[in-house]
Protein backbone atom coordinates (compact mmCIF):
# COMPACT_ATOMS: atom_id res chain seq x y z
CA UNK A 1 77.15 -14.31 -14.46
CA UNK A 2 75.54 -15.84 -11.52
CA UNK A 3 74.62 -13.13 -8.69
CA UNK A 4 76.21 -14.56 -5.48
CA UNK A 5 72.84 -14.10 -4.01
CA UNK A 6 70.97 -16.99 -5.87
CA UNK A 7 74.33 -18.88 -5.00
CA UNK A 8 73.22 -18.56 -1.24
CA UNK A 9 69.65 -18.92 -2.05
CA UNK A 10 70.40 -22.62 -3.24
CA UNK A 11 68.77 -25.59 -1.78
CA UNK A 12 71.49 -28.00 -0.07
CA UNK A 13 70.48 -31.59 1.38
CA UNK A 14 72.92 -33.00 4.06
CA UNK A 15 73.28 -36.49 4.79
CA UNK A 16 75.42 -37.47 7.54
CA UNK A 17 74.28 -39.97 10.12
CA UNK A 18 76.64 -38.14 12.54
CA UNK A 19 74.92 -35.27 14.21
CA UNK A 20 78.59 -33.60 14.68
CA UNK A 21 79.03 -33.87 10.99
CA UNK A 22 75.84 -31.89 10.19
CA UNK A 23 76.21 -29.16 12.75
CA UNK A 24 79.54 -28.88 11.31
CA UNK A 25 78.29 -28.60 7.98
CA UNK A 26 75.13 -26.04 8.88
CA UNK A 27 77.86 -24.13 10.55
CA UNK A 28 80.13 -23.31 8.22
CA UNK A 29 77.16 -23.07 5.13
CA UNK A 30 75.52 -20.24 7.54
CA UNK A 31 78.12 -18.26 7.95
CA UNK A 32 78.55 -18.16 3.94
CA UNK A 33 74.51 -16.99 4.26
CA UNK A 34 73.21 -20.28 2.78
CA UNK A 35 69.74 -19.95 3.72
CA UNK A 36 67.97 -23.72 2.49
CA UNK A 37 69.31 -26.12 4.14
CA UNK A 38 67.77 -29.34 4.88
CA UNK A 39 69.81 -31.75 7.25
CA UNK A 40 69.17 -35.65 7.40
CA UNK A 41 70.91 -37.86 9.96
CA UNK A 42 68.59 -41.25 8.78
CA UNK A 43 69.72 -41.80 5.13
CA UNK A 44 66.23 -44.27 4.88
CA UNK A 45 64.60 -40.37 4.70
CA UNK A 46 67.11 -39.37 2.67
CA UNK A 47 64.79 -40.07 -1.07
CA UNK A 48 61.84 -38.76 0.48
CA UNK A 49 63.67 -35.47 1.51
CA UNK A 50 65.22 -35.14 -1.80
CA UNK A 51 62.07 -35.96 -3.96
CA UNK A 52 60.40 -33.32 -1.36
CA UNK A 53 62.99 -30.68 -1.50
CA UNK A 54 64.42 -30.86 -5.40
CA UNK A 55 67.47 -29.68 -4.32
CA UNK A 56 70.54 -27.96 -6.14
CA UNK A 57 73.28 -29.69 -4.35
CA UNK A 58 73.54 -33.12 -2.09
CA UNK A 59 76.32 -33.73 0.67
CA UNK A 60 76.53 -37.27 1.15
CA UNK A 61 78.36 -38.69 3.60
CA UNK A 62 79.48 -42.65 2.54
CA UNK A 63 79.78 -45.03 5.76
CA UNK A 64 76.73 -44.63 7.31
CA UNK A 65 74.24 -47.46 9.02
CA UNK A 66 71.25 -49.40 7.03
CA UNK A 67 71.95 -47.15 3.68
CA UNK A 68 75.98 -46.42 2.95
CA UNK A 69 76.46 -43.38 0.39
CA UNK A 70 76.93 -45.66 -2.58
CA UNK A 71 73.48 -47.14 -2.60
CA UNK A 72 71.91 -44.40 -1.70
CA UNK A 73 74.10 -42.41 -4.44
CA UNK A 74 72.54 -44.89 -6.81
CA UNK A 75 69.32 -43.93 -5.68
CA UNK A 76 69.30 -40.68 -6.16
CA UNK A 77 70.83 -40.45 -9.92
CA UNK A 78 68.00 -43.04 -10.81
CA UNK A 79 66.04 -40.25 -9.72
CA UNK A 80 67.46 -37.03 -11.53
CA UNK A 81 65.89 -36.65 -14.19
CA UNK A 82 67.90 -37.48 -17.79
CA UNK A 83 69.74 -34.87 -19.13
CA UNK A 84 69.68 -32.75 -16.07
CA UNK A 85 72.60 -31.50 -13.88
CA UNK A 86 72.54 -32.08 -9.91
CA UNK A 87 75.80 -31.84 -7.90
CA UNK A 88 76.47 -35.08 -5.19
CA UNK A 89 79.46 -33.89 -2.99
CA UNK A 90 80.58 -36.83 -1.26
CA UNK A 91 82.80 -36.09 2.33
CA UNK A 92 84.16 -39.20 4.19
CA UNK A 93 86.94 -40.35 6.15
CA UNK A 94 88.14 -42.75 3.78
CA UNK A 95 90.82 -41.09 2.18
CA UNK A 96 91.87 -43.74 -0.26
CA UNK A 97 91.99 -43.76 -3.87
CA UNK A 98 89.67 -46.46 -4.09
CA UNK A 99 87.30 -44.47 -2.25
CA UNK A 100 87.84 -41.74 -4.06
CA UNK A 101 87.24 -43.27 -7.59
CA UNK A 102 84.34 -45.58 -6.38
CA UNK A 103 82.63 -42.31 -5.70
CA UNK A 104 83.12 -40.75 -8.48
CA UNK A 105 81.93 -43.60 -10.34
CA UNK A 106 79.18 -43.70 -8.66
CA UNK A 107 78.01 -39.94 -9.42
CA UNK A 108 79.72 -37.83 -7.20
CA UNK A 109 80.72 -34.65 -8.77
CA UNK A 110 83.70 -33.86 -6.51
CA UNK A 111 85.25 -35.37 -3.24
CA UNK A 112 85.81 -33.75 0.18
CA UNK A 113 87.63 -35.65 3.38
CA UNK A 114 87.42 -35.05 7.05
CA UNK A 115 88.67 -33.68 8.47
CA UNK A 116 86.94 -30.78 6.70
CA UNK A 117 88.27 -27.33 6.10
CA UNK A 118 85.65 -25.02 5.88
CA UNK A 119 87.31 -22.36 3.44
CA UNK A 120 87.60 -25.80 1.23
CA UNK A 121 84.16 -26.97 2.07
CA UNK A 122 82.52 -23.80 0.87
CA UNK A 123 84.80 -22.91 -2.52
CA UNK A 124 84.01 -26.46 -3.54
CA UNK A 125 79.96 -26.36 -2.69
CA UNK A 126 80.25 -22.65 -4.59
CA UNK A 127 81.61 -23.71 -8.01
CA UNK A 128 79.48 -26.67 -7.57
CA UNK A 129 76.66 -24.60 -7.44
CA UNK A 130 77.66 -22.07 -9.57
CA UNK A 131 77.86 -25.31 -12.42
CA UNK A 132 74.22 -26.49 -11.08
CA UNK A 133 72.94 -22.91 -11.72
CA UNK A 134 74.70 -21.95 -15.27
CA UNK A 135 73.25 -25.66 -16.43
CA UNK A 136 69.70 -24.50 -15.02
CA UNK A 137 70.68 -21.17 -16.74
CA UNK A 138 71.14 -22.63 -20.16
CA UNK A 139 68.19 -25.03 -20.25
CA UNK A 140 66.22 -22.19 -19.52
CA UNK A 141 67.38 -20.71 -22.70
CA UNK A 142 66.98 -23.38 -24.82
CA UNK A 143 63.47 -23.97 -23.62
CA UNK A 144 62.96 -20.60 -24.99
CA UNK A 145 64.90 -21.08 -28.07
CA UNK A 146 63.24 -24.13 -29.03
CA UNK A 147 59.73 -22.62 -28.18
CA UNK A 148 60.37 -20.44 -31.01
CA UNK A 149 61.89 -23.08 -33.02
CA UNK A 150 58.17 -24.31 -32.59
CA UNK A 151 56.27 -21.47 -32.84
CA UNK A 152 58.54 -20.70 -36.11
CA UNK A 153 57.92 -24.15 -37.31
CA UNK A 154 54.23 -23.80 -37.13
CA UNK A 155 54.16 -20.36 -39.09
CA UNK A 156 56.10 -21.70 -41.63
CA UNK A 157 53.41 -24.54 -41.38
CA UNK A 158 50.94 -22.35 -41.84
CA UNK A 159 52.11 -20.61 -44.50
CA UNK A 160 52.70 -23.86 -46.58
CA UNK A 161 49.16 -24.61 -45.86
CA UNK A 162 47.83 -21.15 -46.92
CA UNK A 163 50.44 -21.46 -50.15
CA UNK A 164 48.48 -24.80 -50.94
CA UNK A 165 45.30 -22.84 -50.46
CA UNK A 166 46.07 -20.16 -53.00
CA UNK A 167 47.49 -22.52 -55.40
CA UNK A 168 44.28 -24.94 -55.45
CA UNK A 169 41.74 -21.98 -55.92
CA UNK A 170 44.09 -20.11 -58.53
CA UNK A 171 43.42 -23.48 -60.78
CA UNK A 172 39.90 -23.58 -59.48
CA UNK A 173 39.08 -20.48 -61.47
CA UNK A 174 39.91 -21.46 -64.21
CA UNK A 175 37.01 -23.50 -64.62
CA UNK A 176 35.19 -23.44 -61.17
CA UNK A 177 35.28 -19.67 -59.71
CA UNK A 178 33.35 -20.98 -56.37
CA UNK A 179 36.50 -23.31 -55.37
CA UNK A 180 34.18 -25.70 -53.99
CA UNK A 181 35.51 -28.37 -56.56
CA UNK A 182 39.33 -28.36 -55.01
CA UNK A 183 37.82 -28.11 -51.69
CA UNK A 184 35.49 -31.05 -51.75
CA UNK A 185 38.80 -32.77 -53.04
CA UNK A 186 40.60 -32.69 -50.05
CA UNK A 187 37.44 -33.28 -47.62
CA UNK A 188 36.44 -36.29 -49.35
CA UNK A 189 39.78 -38.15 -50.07
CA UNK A 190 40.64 -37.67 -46.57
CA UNK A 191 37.56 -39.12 -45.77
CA UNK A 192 38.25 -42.39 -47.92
CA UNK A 193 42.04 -42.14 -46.56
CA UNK A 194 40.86 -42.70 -43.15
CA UNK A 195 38.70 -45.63 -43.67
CA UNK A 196 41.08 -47.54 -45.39
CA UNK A 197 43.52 -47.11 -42.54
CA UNK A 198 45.95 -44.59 -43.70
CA UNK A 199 48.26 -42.97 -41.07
CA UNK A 200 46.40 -39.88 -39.12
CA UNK A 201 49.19 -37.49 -40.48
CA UNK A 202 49.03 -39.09 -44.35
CA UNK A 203 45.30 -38.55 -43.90
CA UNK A 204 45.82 -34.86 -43.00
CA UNK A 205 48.37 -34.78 -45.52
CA UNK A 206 46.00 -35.69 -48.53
CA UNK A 207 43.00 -33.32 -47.41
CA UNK A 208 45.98 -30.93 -48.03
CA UNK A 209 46.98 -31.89 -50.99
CA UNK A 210 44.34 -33.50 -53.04
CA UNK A 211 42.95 -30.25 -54.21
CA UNK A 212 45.87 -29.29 -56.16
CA UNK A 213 44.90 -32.21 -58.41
CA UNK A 214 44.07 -29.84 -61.25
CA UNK A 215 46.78 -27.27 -60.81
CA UNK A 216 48.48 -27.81 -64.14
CA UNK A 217 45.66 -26.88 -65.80
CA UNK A 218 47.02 -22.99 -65.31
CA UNK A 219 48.87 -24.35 -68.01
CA UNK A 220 46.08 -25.11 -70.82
CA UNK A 221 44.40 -22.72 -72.82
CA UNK A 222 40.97 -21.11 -71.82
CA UNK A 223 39.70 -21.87 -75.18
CA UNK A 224 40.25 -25.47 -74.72
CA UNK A 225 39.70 -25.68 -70.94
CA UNK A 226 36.08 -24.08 -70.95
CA UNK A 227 35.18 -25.26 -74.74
CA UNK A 228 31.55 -26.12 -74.30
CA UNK A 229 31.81 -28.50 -77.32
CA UNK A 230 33.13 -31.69 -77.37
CA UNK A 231 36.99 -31.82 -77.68
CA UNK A 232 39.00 -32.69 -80.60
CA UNK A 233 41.48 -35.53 -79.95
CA UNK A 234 44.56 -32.85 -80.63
CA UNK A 235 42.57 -30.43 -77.89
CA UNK A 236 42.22 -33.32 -75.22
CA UNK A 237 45.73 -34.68 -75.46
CA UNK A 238 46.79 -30.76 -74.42
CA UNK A 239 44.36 -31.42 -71.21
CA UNK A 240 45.75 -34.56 -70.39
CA UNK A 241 49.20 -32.62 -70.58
CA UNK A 242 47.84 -31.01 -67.05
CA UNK A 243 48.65 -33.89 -64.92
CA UNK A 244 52.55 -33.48 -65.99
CA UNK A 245 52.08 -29.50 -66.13
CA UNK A 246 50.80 -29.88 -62.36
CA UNK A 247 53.80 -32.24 -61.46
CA UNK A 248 56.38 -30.43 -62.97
CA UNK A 249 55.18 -27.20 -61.35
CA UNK A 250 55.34 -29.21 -58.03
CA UNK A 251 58.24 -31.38 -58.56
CA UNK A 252 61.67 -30.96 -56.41
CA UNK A 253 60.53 -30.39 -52.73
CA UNK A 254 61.59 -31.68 -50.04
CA UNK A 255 58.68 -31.18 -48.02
CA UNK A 256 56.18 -34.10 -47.57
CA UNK A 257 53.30 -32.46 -48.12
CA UNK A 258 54.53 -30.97 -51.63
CA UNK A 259 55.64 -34.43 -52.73
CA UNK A 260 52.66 -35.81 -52.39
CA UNK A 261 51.11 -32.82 -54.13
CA UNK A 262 53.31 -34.00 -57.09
CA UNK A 263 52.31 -37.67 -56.65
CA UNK A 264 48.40 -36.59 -57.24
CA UNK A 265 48.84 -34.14 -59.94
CA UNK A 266 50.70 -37.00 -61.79
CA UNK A 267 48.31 -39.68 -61.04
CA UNK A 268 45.24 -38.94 -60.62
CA UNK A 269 43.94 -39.79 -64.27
CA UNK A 270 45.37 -43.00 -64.07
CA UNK A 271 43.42 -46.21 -64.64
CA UNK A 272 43.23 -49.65 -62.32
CA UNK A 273 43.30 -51.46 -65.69
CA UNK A 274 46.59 -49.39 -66.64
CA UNK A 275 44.67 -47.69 -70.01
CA UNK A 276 44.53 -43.94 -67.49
CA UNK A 277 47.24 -41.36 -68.03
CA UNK A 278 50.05 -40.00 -68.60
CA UNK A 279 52.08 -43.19 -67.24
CA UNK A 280 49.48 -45.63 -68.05
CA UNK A 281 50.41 -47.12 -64.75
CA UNK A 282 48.52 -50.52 -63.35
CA UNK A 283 46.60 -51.59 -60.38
CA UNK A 284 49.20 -51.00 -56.93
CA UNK A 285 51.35 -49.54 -59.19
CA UNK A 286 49.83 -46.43 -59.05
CA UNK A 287 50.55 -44.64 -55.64
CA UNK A 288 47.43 -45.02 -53.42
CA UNK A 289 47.23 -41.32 -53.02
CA UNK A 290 45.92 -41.10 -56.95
CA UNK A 291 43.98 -43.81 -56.80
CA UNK A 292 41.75 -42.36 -53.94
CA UNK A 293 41.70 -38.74 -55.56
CA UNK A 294 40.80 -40.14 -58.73
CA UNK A 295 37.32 -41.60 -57.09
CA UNK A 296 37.01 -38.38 -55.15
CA UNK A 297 37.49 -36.30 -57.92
CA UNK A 298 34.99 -38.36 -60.34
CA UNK A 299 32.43 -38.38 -57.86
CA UNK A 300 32.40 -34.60 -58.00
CA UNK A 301 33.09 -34.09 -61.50
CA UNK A 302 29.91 -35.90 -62.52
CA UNK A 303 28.22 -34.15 -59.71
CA UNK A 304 29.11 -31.27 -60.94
CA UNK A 305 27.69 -28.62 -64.11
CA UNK A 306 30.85 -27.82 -66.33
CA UNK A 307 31.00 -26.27 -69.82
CA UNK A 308 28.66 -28.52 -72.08
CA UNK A 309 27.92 -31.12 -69.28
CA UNK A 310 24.65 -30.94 -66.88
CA UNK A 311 25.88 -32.33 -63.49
CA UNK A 312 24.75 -35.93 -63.00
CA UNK A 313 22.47 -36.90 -59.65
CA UNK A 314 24.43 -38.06 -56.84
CA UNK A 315 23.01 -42.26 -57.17
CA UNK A 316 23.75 -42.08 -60.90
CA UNK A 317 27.08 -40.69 -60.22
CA UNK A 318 27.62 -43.74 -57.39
CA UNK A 319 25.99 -46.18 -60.01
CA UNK A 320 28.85 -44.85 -62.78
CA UNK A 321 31.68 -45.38 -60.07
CA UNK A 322 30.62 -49.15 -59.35
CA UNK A 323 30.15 -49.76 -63.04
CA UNK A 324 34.04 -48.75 -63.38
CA UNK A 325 35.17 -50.38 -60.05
CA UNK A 326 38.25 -52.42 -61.25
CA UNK A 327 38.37 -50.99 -63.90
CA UNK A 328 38.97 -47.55 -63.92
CA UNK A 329 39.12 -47.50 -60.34
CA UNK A 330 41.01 -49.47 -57.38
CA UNK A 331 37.86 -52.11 -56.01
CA UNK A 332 38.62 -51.03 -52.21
CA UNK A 333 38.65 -47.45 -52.81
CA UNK A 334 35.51 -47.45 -54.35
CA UNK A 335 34.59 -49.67 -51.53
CA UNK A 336 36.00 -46.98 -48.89
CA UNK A 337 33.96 -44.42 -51.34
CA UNK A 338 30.42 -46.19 -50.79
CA UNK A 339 30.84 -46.53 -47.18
CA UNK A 340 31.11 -42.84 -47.10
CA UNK A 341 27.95 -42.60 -49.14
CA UNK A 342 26.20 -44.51 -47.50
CA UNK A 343 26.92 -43.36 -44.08
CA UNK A 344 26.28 -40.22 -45.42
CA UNK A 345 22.35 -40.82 -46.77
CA UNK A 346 21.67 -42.69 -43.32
CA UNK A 347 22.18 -39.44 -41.50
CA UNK A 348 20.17 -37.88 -44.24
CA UNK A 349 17.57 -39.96 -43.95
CA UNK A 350 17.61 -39.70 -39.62
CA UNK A 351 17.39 -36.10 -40.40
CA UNK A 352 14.62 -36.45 -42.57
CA UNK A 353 12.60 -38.60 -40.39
């Protein structure tokens, strides 16, 4: 319910080019205890008195000199803001029907003609307001309702986030206990995202979910996964089986960020020259998103000391990555790639210097 005290507390602008008509009108709104009231006899002050006042309810007389209601009615709805509820009573003479509907086409919310009866003059202005204030009312709500809509959204944001945090390190140790692999991932096929012009949120999206690359290998056997001998052919068709494992595990969502999860755990093994894995997929054919991870995640792999495998100098690992551009790789990823390298030993080299 609305107190009848904020009722009387409303702000009223009154335009009426008869001073008659506004004493009137003050009259009979005082001795209801409306308190804000702002009178205007000039209706070429009229926008600058509304815009200054933000009131809850116009009165608008219509035949008035240089600016008749209906233009200046016009005026003021281009002015309320969209989606927002502000009264216009309209009193006149005119008692027509015309009138009457031209009005209220105009955006009047109710009609009123002179003379005026006070007891009708105030029941009309009350419900009036009391529709102004329950709008006002509700709005206020749903700004608070949709504030936690947000504030809900981003926790369960957050925890999708954290869940793709977890997930990446629990396949990290299985064969890398620091989770610097999975993490490295992310930073550095976001990086190569960004220069080739990817969207800012697909960019954001991929540092998410790039280091979940590896997750299906929770699925393959320690005794395989951190043999320090080479691999039997039988043994490394059960690791290639990681980049389904790591889909299916993945598969379903209907969030974004877990689809493309899916999309790099399925692809990132995949060749330019279409002789990668599992889908032996071709050139474009294979979703940008595993082409960049699979540079970012060779770059680091031959970086990096694994079971039976010394990790391979950073310019030897860049010279191993050109040697497969187009072939193993997509030519403007590994393009994106070197940029990133080479911005990167500049600034080592400033440092140095």
């Amino acid at each position: 319910m609305i107190n009848e005290a904020v009722i009387q507390s409303a702000k009223i602008l009154v335009v009426d080019d008869e001073r008659t008509n506004v004493r009137l009108i003050e009259r009979i709104l005082q001795r209801s205890n409306y308190v804000n009231i702002k009178s205007i006899t000039d209706p070429r002050q009229a926008m600058e008195a509304f815009l200054e006042l933000q009131p809850d309810l116009v009165i608008l007389d219509l035949f008035m000199p240089h600016i008749d209601g209906y233009t200046l009615m016009a005026q003021l709805c281009e002015a309320i803001p969209e989606n927002t509820y502000l009264p216009i009573l309209v009193l006149t003479a005119d008692a027509s029907t015309q009138a009457k509907q031209r009005a209220l086409s105009a955006g009047a919310k109710d009609f009123l003609t002179k003379p005026l009866n006070a007891v009708e003059v105030i029941l009309r202005i009350k419900n009036l307001l009391k529709t102004r204030l329950l709008y006002l009312q509700i709005q206020r709500q749903n700004d608070v309702l949709e504030k936690r809509v947000r504030e809900r959204t981003r926790d369960l944001e957050d925890a999708q986030v954290e869940v793709l945090k977890r997930l990446a390190r629990a396949a990290e140790f299985r064969d890398d206990n620091t989770g610097h692999h999975a993490h490295y991932i992310g930073v550095l096929a976001s990086q190569i995202a960004q220069i080739l012009g990817m969207p800012a949120d697909q960019v954001e999206l991929i540092r998410l979910t790039a280091p979940l690359h590896d997750l299906g290998k929770i699925g393959i056997p320690d005794k395989i996964l951190l043999k320090a001998t080479p691999l039997t052919p039988e043994e490394f068709e059960q690791v290639k089986s990681h980049t389904t494992i790591g889909a299916r595990i993945l598969m379903g969502s209907h969030f974004a960020v877990l689809q493309m999860a899916e999309e790099i755990a399925l692809t990132h093994h995949e060749r330019w020259d279409g002789n990668g894995y599992p889908l032996r997929l071709q050139g474009e054919h294979i979703p940008l998103t595993g082409r960049i991870v699979a540079v970012a995640d060779a770059f680091d792999t031959l970086t990096r000391t694994r079971p039976g495998k010394r990790a391979l100098k950073s310019s030897e690992a860049i010279e191993i990555i050109l040697r497969e551009s187009g072939r193993a790789f997509d030519p403007n990823v590994v393009k994106a790639f070197l940029e990133i390298q080479n911005a990167y030993s500049s600034s080592k080299q400033e440092e140095a210097d």
